[in-house]
Structure formats: structure tokens, C-alpha cells
PDB file of N, CA and C in Angstrom:
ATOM      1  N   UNK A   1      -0.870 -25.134 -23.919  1.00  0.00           N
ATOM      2  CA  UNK A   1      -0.589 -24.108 -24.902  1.00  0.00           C
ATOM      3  C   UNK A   1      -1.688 -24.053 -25.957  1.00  0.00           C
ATOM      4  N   UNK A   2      -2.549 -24.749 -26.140  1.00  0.00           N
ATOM      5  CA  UNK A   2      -3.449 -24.997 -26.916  1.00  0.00           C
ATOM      6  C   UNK A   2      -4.462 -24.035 -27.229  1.00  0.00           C
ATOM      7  N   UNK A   3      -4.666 -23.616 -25.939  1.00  0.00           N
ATOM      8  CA  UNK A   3      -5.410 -22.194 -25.809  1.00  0.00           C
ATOM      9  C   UNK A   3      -4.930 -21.409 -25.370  1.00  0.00           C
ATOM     10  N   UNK A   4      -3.634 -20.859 -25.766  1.00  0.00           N
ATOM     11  CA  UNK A   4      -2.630 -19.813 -25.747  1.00  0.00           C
ATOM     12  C   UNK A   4      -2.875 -18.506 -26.701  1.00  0.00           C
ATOM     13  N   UNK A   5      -3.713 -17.228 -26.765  1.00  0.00           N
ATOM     14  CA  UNK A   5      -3.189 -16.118 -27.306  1.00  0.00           C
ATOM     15  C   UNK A   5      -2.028 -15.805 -27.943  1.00  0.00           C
ATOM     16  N   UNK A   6      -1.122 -16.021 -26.872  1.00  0.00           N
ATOM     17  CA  UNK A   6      -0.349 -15.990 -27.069  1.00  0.00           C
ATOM     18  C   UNK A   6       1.240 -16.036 -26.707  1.00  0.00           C
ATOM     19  N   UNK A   7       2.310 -16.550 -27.591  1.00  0.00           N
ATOM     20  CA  UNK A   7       2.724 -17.595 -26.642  1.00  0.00           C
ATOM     21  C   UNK A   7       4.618 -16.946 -27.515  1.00  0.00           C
ATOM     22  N   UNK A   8       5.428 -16.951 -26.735  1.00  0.00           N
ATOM     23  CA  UNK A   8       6.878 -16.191 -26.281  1.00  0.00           C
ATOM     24  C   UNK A   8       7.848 -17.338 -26.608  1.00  0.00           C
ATOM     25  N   UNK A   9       8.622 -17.070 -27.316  1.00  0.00           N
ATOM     26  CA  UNK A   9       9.568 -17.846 -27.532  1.00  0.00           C
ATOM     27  C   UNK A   9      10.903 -17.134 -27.186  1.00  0.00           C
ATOM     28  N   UNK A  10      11.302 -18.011 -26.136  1.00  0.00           N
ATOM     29  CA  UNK A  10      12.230 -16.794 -25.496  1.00  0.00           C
ATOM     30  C   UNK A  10      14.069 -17.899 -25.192  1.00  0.00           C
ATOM     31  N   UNK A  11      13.888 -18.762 -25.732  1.00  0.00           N
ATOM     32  CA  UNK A  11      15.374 -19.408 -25.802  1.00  0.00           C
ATOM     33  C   UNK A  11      16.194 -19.415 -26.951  1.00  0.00           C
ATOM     34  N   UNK A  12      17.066 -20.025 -26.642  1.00  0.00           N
ATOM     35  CA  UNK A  12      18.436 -19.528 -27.582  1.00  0.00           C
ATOM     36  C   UNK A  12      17.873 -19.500 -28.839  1.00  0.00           C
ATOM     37  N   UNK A  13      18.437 -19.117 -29.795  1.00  0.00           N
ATOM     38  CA  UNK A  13      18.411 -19.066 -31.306  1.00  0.00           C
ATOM     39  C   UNK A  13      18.992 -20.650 -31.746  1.00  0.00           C
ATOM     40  N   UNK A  14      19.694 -21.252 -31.178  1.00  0.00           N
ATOM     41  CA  UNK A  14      20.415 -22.824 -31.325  1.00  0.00           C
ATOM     42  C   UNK A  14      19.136 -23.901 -30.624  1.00  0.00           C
ATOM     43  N   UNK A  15      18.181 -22.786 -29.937  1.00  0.00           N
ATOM     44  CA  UNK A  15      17.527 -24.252 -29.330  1.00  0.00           C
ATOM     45  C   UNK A  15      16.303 -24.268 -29.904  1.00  0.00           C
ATOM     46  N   UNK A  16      16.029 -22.642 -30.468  1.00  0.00           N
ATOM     47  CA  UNK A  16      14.267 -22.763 -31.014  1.00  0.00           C
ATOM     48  C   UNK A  16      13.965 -23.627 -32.208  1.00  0.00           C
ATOM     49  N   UNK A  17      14.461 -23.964 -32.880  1.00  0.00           N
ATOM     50  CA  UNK A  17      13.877 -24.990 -33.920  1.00  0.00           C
ATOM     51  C   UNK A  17      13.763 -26.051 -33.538  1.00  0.00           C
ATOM     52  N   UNK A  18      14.011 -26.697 -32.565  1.00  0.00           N
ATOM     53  CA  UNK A  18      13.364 -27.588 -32.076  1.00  0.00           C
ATOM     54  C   UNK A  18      12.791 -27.789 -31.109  1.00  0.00           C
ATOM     55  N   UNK A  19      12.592 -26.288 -29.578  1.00  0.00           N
ATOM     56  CA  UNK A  19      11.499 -26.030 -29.394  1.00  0.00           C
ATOM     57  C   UNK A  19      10.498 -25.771 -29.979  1.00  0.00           C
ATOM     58  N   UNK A  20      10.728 -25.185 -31.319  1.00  0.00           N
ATOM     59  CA  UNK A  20       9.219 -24.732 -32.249  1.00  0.00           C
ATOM     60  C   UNK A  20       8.553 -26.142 -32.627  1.00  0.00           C
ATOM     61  N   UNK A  21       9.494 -27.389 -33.117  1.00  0.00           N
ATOM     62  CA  UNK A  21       8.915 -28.396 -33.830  1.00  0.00           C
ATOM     63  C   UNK A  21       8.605 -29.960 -32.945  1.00  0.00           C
ATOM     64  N   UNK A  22       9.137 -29.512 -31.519  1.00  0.00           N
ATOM     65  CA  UNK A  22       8.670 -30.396 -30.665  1.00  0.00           C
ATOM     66  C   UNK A  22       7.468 -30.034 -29.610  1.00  0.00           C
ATOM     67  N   UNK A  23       7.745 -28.375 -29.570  1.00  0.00           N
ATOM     68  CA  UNK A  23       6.700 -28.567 -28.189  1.00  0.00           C
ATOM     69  C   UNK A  23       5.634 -27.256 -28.986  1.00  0.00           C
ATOM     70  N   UNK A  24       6.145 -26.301 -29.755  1.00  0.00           N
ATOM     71  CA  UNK A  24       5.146 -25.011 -29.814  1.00  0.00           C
ATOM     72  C   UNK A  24       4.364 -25.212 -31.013  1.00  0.00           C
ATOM     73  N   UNK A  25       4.776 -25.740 -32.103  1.00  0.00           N
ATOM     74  CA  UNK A  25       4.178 -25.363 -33.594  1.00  0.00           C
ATOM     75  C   UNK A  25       2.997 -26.490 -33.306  1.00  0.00           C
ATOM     76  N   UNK A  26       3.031 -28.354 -32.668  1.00  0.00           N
ATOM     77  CA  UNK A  26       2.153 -28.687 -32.904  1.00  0.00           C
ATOM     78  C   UNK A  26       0.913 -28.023 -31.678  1.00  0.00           C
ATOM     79  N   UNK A  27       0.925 -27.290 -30.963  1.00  0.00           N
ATOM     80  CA  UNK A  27       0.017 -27.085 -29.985  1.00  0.00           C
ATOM     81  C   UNK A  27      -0.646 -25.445 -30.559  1.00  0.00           C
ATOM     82  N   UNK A  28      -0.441 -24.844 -31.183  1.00  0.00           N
ATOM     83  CA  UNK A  28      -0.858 -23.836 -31.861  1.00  0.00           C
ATOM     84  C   UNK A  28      -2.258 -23.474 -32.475  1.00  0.00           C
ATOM     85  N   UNK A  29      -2.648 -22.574 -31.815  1.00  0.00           N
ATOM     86  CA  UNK A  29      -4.196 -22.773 -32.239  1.00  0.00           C
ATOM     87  C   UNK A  29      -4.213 -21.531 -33.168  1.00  0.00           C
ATOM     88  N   UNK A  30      -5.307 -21.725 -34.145  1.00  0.00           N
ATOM     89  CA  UNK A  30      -5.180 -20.168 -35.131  1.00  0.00           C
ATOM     90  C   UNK A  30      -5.494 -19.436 -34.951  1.00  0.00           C
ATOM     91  N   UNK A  31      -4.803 -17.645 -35.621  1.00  0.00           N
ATOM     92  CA  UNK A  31      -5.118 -16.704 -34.512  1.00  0.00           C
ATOM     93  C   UNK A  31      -4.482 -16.414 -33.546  1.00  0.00           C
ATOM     94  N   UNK A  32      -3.528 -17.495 -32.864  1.00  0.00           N
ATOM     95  CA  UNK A  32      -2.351 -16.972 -32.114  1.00  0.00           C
ATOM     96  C   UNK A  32      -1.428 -15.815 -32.064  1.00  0.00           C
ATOM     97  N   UNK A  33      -0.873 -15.497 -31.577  1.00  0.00           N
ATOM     98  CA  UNK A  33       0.660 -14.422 -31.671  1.00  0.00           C
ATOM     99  C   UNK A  33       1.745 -15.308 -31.185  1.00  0.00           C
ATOM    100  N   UNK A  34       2.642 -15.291 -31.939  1.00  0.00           N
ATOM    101  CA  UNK A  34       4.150 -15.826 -31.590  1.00  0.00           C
ATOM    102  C   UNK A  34       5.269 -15.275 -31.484  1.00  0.00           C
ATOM    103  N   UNK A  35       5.617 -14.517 -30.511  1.00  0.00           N
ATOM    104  CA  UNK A  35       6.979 -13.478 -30.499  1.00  0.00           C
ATOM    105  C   UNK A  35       7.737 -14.574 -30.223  1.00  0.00           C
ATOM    106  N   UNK A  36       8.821 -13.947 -30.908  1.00  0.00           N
ATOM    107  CA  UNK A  36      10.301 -14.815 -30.784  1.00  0.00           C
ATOM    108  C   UNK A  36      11.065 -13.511 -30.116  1.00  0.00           C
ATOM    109  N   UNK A  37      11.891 -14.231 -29.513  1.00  0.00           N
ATOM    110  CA  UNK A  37      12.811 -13.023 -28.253  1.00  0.00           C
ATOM    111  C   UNK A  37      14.214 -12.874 -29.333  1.00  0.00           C
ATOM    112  N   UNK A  38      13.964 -12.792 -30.534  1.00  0.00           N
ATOM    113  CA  UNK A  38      14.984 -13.111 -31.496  1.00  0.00           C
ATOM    114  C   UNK A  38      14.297 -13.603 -33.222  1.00  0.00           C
ATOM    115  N   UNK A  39      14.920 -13.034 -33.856  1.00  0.00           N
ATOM    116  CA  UNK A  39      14.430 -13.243 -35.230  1.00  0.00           C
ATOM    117  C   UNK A  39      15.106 -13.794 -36.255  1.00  0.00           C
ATOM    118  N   UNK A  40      16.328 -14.173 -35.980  1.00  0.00           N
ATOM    119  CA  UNK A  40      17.285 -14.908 -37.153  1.00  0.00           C
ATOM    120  C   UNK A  40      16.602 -16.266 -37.661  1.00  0.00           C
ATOM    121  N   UNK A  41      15.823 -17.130 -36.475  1.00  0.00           N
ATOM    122  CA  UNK A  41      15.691 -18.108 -37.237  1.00  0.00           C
ATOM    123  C   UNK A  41      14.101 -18.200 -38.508  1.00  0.00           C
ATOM    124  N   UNK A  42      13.314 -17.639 -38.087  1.00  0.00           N
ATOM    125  CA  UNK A  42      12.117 -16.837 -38.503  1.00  0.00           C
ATOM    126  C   UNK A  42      12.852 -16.313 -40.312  1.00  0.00           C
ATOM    127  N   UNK A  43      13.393 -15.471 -39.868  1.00  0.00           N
ATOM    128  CA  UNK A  43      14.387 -14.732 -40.914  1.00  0.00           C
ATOM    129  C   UNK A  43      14.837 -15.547 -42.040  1.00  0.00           C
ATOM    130  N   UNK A  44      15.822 -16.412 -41.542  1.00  0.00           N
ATOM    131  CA  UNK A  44      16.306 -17.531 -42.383  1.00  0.00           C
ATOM    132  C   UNK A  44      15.466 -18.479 -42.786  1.00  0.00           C
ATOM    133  N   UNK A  45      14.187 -18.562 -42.703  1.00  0.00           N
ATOM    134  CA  UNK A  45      13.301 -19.764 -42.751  1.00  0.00           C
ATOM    135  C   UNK A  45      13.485 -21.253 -42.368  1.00  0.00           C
ATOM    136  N   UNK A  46      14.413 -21.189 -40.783  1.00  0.00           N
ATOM    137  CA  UNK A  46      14.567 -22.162 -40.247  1.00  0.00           C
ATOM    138  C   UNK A  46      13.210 -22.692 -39.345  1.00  0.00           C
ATOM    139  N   UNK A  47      12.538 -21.749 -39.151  1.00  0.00           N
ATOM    140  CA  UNK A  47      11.085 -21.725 -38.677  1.00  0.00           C
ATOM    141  C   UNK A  47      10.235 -21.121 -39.339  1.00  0.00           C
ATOM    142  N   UNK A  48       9.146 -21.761 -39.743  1.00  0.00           N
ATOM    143  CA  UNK A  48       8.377 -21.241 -40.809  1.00  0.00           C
ATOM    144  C   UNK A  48       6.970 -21.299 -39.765  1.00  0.00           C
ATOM    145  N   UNK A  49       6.466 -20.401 -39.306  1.00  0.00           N
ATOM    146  CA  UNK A  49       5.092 -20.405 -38.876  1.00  0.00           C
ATOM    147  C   UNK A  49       3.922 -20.752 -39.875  1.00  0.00           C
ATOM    148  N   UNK A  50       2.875 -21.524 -39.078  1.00  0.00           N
ATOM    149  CA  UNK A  50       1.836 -21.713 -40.216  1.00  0.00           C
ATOM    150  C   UNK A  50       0.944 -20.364 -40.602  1.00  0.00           C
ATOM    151  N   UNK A  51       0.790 -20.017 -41.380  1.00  0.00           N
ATOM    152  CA  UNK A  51       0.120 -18.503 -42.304  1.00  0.00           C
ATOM    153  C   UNK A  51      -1.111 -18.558 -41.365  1.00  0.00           C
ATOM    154  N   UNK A  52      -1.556 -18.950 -40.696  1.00  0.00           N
ATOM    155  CA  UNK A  52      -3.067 -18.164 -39.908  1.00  0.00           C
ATOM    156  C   UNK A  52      -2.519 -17.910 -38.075  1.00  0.00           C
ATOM    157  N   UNK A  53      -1.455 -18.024 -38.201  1.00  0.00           N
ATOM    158  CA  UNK A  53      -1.050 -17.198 -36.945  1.00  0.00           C
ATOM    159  C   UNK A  53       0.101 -15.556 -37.119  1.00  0.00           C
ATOM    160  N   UNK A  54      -0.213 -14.800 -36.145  1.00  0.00           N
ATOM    161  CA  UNK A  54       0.448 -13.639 -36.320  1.00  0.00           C
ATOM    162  C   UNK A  54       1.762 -14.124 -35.718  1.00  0.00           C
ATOM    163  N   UNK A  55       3.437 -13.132 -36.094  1.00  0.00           N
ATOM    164  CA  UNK A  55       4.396 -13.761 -35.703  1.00  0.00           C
ATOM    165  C   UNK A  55       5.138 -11.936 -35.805  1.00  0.00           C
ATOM    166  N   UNK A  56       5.699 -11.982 -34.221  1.00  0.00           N
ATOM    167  CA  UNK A  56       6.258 -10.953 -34.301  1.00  0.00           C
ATOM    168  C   UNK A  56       7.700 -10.983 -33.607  1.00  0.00           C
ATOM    169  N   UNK A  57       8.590 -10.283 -33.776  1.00  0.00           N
ATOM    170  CA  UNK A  57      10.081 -10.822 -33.377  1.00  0.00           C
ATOM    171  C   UNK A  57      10.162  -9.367 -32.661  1.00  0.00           C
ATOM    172  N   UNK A  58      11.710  -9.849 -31.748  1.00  0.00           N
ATOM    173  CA  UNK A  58      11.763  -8.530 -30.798  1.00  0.00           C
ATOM    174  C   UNK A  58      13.555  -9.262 -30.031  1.00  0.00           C
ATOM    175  N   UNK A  59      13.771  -8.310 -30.458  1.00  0.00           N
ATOM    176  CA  UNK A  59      15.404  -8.608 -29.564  1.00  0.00           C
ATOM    177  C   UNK A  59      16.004  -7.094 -29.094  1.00  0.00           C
ATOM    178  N   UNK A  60      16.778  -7.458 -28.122  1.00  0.00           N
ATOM    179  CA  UNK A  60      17.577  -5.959 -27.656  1.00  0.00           C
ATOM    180  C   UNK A  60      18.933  -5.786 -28.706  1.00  0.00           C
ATOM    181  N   UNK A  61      18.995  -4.260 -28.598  1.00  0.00           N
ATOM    182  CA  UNK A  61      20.494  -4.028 -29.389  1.00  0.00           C
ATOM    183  C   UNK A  61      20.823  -3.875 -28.811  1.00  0.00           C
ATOM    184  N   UNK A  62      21.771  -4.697 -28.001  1.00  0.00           N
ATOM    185  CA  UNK A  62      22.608  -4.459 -26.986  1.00  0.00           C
ATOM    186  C   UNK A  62      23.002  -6.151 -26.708  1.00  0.00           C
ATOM    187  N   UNK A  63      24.169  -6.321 -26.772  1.00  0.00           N
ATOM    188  CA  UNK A  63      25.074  -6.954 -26.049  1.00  0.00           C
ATOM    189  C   UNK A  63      24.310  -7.731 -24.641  1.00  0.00           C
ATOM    190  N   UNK A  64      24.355  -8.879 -24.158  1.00  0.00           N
ATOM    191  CA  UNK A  64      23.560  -9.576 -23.102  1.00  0.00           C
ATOM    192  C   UNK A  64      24.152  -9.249 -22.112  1.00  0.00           C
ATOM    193  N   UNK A  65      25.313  -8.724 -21.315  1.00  0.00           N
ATOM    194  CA  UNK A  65      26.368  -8.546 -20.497  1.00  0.00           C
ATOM    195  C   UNK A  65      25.447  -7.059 -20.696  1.00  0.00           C
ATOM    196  N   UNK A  66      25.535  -6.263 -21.219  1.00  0.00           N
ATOM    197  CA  UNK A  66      24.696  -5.075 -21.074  1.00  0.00           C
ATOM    198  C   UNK A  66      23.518  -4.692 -20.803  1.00  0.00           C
ATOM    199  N   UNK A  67      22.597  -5.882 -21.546  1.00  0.00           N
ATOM    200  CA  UNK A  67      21.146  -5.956 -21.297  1.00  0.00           C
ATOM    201  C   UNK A  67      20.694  -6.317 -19.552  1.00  0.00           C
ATOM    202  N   UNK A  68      22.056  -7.172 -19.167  1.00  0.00           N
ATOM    203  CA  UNK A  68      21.687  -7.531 -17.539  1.00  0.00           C
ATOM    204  C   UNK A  68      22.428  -6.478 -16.847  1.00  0.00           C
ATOM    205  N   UNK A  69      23.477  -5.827 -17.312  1.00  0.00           N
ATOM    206  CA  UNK A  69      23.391  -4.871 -15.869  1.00  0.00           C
ATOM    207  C   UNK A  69      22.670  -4.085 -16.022  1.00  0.00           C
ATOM    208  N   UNK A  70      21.843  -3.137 -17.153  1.00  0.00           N
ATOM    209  CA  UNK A  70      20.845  -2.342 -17.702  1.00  0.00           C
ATOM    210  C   UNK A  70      19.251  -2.769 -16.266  1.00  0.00           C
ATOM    211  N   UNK A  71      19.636  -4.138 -16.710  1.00  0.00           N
ATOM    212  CA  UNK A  71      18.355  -4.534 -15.788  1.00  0.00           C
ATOM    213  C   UNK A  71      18.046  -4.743 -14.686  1.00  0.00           C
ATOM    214  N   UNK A  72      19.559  -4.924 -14.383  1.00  0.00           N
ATOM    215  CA  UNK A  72      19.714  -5.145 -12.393  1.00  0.00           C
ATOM    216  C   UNK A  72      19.596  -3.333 -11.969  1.00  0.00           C
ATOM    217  N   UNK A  73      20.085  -2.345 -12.693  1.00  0.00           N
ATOM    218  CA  UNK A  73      20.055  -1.202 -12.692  1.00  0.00           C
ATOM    219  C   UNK A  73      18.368  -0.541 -12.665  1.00  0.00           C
ATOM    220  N   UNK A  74      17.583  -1.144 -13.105  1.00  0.00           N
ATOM    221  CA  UNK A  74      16.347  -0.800 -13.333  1.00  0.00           C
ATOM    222  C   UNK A  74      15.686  -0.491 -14.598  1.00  0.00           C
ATOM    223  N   UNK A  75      17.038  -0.610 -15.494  1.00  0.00           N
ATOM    224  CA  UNK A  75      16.836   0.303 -16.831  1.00  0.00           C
ATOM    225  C   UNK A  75      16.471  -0.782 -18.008  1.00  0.00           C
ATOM    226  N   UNK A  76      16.527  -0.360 -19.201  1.00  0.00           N
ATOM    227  CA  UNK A  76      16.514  -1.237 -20.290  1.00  0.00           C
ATOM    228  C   UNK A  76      17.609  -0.543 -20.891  1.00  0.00           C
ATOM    229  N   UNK A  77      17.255  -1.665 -22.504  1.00  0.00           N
ATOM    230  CA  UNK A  77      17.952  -0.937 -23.830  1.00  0.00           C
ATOM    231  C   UNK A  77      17.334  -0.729 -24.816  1.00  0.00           C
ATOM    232  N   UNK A  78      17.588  -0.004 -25.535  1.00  0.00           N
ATOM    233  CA  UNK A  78      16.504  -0.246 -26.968  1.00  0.00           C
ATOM    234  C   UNK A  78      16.876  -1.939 -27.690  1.00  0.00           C
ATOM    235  N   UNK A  79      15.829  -1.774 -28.364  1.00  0.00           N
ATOM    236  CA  UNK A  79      15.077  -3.026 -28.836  1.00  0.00           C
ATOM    237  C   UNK A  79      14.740  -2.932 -30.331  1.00  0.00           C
ATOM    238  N   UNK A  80      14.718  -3.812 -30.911  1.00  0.00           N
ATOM    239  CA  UNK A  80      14.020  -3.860 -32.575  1.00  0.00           C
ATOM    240  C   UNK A  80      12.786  -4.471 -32.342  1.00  0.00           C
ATOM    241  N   UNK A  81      11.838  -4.190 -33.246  1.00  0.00           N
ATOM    242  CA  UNK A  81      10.362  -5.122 -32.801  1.00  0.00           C
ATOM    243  C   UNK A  81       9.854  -4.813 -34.325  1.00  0.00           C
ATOM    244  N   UNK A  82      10.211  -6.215 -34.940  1.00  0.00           N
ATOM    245  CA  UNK A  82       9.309  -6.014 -36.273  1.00  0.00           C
ATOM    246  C   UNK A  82       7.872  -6.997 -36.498  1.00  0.00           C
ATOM    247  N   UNK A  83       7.062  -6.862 -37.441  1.00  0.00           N
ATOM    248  CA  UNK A  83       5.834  -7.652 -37.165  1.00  0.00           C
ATOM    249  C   UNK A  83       6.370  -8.471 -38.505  1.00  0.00           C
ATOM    250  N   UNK A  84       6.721  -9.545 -38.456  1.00  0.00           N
ATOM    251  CA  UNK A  84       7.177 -11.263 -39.492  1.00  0.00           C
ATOM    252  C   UNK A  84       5.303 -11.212 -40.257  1.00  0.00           C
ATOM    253  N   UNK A  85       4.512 -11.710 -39.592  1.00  0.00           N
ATOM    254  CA  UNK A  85       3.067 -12.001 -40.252  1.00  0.00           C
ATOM    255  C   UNK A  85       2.413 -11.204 -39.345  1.00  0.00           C
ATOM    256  N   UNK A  86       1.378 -10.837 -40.529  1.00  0.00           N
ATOM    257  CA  UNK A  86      -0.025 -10.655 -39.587  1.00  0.00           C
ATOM    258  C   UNK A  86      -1.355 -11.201 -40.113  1.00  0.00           C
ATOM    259  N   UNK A  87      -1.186 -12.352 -39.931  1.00  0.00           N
ATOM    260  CA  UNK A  87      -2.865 -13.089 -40.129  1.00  0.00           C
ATOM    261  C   UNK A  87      -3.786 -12.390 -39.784  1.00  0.00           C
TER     262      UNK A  87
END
């Protein structure tokens, strides 16, 4: 991950703070992008990115039971996508 662009954080909201502080935040190079598949913890400042990486969040509005038949269907849902930092 070290030389990661950029790098997806895509598990639970209960598990990313300590995916962020065991495996992603120390391997982070500056200049990165960090989407979170979810923004509450970002939000709450349960994860605080270091200020020289960009950090952008993105979740569906929609219900997960919806988001998967949407997807077995071929389709999506709308989505929120805000930009947290931009170093």
C-alpha cells in the first residue's frame, strides 16, 4: 500500500477504525486519495486522516438489501460523494 494512489476503504463503519489504525494510516504515502465507502466515521472524527492526503467519502442512499438486488439487476442507486480534504 505504500505506493498506493490510491486506496478504498470499503468495510463496515464498526471495523474501519481499526482498519485505518492497524493496516491503512501507517502505510500512507502523501498525496494519496482515501475514499471511504462510508463517511460517519471521518465525520465524527473517529478517523482523522493526516492533512497531506486527499479524503473523499461515498455511500449509496439506499438500503443494502436494495443496493444488491439493484446490482444483481444490472442497475445502481444514487449515491452521496462528498470531498472530506483536498490536499
Amino acid at each position: 500500500m505504500n505506493n498506493a494512489d490510491v486506496v478504498v476503504v470499503l468495510v463496515s463503519d464498526m471495523a474501519q477504525p481499526t482498519v485505518w489504525t492497524e493496516s491503512v494510516e501507517p502505510n500512507l504515502k502523501s498525496g494519496a486519495l482515501v475514499l471511504f465507502g462510508h463517511g460517519f466515521n471521518v465525520h465524527y472524527d473517529r478517523i482523522k486522516p493526516p492533512e497531506d492526503v486527499d479524503v473523499a467519502l461515498i455511500a449509496p442512499k439506499s438500503p443494502g438489501a436494495l443496493v444488491r438486488s439493484q446490482y444483481q439487476l444490472g442497475r445502481g442507486v444514487p449515491c452521496l460523494l462528498a470531498v472530506h480534504q483536498d490536499a
